[in-house]
N, C-alpha and C. Protein backbone atom coordinates (compact mmCIF):
# COMPACT_ATOMS: atom_id res chain seq x y z
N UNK A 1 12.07 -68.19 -132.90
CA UNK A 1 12.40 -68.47 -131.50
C UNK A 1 12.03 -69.90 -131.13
N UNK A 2 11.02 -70.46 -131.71
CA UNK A 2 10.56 -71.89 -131.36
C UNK A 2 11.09 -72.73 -131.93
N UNK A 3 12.03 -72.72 -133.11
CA UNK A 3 12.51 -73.92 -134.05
C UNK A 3 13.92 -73.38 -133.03
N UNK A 4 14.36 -72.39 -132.43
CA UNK A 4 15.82 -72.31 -131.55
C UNK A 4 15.62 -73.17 -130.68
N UNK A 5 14.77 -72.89 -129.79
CA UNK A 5 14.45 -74.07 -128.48
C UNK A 5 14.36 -75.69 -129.22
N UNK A 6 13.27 -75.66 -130.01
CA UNK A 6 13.69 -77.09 -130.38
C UNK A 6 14.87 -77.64 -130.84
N UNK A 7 15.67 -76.80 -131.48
CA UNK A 7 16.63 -77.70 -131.66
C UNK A 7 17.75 -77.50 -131.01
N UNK A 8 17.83 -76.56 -129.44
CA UNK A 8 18.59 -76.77 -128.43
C UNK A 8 18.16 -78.05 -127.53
N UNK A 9 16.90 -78.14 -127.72
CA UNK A 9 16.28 -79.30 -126.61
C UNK A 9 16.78 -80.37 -127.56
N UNK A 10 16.51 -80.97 -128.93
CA UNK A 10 17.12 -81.65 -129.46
C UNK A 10 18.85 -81.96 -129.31
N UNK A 11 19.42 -80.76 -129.30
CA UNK A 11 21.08 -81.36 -129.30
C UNK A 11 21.52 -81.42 -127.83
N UNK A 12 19.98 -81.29 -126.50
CA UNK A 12 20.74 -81.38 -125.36
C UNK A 12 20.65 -83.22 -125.27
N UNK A 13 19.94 -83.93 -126.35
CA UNK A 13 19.67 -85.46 -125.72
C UNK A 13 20.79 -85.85 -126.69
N UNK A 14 21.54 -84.94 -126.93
CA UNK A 14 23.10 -85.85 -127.96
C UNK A 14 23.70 -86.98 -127.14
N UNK A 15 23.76 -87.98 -127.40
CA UNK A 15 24.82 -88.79 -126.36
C UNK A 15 26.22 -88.26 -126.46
N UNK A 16 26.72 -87.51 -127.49
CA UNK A 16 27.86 -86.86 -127.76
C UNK A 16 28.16 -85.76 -127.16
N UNK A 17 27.10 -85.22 -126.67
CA UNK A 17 27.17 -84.03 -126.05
C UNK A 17 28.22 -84.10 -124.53
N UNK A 18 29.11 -82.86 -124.51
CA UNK A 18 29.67 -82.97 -123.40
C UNK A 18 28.92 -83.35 -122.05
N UNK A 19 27.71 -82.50 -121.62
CA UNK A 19 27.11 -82.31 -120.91
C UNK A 19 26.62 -83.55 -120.23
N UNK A 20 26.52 -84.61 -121.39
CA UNK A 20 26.02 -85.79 -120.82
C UNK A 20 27.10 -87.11 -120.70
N UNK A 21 28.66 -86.61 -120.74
CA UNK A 21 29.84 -87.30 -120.57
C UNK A 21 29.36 -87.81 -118.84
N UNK A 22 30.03 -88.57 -118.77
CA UNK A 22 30.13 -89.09 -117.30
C UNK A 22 31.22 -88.73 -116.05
N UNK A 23 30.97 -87.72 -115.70
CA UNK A 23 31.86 -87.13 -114.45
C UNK A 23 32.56 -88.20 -113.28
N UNK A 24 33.73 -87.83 -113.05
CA UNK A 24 34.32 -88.48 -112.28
C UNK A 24 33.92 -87.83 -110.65
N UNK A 25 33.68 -89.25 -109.62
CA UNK A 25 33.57 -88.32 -108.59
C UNK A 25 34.24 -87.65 -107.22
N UNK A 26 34.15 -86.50 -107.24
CA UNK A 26 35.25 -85.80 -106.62
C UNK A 26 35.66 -86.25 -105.39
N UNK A 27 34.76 -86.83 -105.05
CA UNK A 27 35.09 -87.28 -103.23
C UNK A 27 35.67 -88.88 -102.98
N UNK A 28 35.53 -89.34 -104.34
CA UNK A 28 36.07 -90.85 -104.28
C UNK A 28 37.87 -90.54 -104.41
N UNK A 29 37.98 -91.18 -103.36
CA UNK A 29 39.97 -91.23 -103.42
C UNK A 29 40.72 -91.85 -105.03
N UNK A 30 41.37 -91.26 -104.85
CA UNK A 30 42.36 -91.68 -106.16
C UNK A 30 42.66 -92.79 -106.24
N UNK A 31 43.22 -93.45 -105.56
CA UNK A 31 43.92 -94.82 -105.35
C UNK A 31 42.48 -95.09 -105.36
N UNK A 32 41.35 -95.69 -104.81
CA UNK A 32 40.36 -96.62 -104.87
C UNK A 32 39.83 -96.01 -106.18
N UNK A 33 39.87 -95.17 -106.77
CA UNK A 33 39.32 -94.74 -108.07
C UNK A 33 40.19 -95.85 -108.82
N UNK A 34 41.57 -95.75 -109.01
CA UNK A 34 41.90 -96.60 -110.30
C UNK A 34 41.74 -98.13 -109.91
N UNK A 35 41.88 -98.70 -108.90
CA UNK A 35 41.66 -99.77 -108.36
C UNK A 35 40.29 -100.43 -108.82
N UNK A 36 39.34 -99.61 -108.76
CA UNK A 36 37.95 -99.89 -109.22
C UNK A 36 38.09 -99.99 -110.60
N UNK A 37 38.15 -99.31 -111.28
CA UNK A 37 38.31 -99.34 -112.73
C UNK A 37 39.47 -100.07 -113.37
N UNK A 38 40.44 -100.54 -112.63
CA UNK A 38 40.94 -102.28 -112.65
C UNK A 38 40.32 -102.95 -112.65
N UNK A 39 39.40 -103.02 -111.72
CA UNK A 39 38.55 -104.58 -111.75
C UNK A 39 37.53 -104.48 -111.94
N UNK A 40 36.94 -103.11 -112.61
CA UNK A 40 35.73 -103.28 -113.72
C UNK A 40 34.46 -103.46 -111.96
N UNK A 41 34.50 -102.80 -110.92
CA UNK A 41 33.46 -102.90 -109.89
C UNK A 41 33.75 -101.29 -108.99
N UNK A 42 32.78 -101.05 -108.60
CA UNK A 42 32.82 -100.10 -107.86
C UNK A 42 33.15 -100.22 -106.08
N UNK A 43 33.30 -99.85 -105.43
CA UNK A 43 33.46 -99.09 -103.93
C UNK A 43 32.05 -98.73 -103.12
N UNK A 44 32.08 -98.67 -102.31
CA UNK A 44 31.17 -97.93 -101.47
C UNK A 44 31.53 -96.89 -101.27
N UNK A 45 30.08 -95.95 -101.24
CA UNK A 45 30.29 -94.63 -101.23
C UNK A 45 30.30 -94.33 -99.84
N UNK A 46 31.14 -93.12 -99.47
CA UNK A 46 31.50 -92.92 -98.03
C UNK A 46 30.89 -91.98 -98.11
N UNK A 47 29.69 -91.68 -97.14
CA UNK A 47 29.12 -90.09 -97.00
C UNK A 47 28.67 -89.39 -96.05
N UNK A 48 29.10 -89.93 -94.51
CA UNK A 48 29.33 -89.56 -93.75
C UNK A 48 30.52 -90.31 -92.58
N UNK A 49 30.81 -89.47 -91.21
CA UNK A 49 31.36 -90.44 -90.47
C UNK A 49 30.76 -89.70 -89.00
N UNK A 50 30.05 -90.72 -87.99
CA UNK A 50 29.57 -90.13 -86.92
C UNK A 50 30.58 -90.37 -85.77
N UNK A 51 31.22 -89.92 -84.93
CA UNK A 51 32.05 -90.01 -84.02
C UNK A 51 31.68 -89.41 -82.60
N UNK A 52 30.94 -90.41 -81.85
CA UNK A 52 30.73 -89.70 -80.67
C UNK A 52 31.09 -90.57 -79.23
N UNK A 53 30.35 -90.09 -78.18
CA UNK A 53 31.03 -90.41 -77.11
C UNK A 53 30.76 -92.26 -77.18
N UNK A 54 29.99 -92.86 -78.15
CA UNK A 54 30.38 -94.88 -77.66
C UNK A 54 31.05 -94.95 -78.98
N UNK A 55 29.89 -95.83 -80.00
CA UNK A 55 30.56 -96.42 -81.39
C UNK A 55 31.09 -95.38 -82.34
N UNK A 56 31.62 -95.28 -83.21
CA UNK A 56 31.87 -94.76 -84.22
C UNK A 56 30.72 -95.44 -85.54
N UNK A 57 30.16 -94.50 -86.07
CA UNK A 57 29.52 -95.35 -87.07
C UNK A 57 29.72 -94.52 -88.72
N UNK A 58 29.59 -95.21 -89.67
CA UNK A 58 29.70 -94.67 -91.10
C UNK A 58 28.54 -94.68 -91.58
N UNK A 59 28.04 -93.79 -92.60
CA UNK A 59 27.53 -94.29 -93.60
C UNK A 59 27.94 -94.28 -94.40
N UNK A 60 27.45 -95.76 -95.38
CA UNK A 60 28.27 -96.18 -96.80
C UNK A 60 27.11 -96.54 -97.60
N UNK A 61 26.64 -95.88 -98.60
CA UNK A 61 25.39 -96.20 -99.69
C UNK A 61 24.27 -96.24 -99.18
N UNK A 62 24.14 -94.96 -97.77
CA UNK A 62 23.49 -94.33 -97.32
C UNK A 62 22.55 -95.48 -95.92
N UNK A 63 23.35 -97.12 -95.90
CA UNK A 63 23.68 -97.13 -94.63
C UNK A 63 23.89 -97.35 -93.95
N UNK A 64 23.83 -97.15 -92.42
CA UNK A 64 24.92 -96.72 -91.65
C UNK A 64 25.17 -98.33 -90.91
N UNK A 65 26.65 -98.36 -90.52
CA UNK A 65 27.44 -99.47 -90.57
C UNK A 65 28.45 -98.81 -89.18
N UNK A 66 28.81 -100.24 -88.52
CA UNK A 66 29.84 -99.40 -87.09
C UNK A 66 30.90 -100.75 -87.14
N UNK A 67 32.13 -100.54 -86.97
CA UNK A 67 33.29 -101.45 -86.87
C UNK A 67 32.74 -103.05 -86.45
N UNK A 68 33.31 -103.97 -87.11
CA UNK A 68 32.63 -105.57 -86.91
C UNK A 68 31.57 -105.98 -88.32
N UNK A 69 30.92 -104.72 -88.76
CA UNK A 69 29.90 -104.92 -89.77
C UNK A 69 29.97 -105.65 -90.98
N UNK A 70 29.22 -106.40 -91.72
CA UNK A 70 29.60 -106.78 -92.69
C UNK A 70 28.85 -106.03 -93.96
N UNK A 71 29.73 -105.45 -94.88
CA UNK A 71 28.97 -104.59 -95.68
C UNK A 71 29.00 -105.54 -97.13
N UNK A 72 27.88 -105.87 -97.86
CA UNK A 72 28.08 -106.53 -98.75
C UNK A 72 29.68 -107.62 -98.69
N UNK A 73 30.76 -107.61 -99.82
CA UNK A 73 31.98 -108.54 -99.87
C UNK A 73 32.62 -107.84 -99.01
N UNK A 74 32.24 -106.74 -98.06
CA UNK A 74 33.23 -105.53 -97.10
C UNK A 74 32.96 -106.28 -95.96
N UNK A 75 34.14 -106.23 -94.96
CA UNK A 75 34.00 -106.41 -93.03
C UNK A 75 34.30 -104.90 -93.01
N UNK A 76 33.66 -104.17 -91.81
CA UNK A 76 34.34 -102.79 -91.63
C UNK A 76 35.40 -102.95 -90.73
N UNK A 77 36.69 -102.49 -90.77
CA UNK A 77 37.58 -102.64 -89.95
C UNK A 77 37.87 -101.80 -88.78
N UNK A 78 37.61 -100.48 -89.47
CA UNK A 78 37.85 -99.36 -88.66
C UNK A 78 37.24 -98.30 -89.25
N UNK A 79 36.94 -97.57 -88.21
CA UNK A 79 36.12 -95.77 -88.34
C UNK A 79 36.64 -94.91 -87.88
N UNK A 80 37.50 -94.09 -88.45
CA UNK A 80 38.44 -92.81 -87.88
C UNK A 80 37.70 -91.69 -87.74
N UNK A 81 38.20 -90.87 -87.19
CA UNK A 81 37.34 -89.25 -87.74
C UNK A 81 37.54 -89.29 -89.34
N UNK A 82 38.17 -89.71 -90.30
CA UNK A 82 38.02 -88.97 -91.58
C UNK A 82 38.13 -90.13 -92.44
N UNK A 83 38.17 -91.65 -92.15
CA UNK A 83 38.64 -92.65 -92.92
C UNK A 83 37.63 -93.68 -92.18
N UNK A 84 37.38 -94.36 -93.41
CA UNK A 84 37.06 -95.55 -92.64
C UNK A 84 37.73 -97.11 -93.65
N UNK A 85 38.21 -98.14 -93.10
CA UNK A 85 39.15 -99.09 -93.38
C UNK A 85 37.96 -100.23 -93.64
N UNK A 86 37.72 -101.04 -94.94
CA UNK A 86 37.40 -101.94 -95.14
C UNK A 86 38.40 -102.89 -95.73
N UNK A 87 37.43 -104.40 -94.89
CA UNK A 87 38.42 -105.71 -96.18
C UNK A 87 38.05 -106.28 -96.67
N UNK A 88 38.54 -106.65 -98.08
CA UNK A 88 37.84 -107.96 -98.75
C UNK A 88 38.66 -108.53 -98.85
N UNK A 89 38.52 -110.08 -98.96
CA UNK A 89 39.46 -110.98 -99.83
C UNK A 89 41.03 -110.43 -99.27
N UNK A 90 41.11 -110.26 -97.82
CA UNK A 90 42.62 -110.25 -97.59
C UNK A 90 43.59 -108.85 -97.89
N UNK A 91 42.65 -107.89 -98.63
CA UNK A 91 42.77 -106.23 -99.15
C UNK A 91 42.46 -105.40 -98.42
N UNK A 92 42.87 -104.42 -97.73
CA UNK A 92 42.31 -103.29 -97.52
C UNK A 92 42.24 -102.31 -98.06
N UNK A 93 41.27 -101.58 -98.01
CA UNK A 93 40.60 -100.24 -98.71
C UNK A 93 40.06 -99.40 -97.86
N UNK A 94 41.24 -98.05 -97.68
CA UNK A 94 40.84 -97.02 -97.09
C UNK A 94 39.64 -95.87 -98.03
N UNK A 95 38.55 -95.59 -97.29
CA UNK A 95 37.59 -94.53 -97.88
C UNK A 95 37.80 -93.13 -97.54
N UNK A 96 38.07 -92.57 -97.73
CA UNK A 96 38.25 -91.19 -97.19
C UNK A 96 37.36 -90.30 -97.26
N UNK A 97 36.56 -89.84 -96.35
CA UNK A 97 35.28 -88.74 -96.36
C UNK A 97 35.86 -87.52 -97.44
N UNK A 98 36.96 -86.69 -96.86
CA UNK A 98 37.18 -85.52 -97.50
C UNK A 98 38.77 -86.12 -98.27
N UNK A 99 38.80 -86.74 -99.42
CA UNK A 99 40.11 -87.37 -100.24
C UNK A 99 41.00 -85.87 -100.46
N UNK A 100 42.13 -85.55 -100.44
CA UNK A 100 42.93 -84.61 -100.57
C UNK A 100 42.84 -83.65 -99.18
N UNK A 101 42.06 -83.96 -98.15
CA UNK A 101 42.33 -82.76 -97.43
C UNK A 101 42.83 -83.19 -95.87
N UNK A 102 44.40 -82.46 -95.92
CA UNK A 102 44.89 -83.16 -94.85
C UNK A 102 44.52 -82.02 -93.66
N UNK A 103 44.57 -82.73 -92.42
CA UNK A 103 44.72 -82.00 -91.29
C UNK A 103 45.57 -81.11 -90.76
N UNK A 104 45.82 -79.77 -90.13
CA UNK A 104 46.62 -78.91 -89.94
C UNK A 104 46.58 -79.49 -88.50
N UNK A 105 47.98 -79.58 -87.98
CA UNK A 105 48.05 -79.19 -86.72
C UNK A 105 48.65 -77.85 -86.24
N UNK A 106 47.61 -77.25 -84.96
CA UNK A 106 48.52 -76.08 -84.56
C UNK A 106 48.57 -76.13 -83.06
N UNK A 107 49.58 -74.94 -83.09
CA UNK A 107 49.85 -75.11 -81.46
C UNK A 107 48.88 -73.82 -80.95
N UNK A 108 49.31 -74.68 -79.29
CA UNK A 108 47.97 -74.06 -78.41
C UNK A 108 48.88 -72.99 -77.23
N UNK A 109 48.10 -72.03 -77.40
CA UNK A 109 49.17 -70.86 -76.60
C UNK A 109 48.27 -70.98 -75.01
């Protein structure tokens, strides 16, 4: 039983091992996913969006930033309920809190 554990604990530090492959992440948008990995740099992470009765504010790499801001090579442009719009260099780059999930509208009886 003890030479099993060791040499499960051994083949969990495989660099080959699936387990320790590098996951893609689910909440980063598609389009800024391949865009990044074009130019060999990453994005800011979008991980929240606060929307209340004055500013709108984001947090991006935990933090928080409101339209006018300058985030690292980012100006923030805009803060939606579900997006927020940065620019660099003349580009914009939409972030999307929840990437794939569109809004339903329904009607009101």
């Amino acid at each position: 039983m003890c030479k099993q554990a060791a040499w499960l604990l051994l083949l969990s530090f495989n660099p080959q091992c699936p387990a320790t492959e590098q996951l893609a992440d689910p909440t980063r948008p598609q389009l800024a996913t391949s865009l990044v990995q074009e130019a060999g740099e990453s994005l800011p992470r979008l991980s929240a969006i606060i929307i209340g009765p004055n500013t709108p504010h984001a947090v991006l790499d935990g933090l928080v930033v409101k339209v006018g801001d300058k985030f690292g090579d980012f100006e923030v442009m805009a803060i939606d309920p579900s997006v927020v719009k940065l620019r660099r260099n003349g580009y914009v780059v939409n972030l999307e809190l929840l990437p794939g999930v569109k809004k339903k509208e329904h009607k009101v009886r």
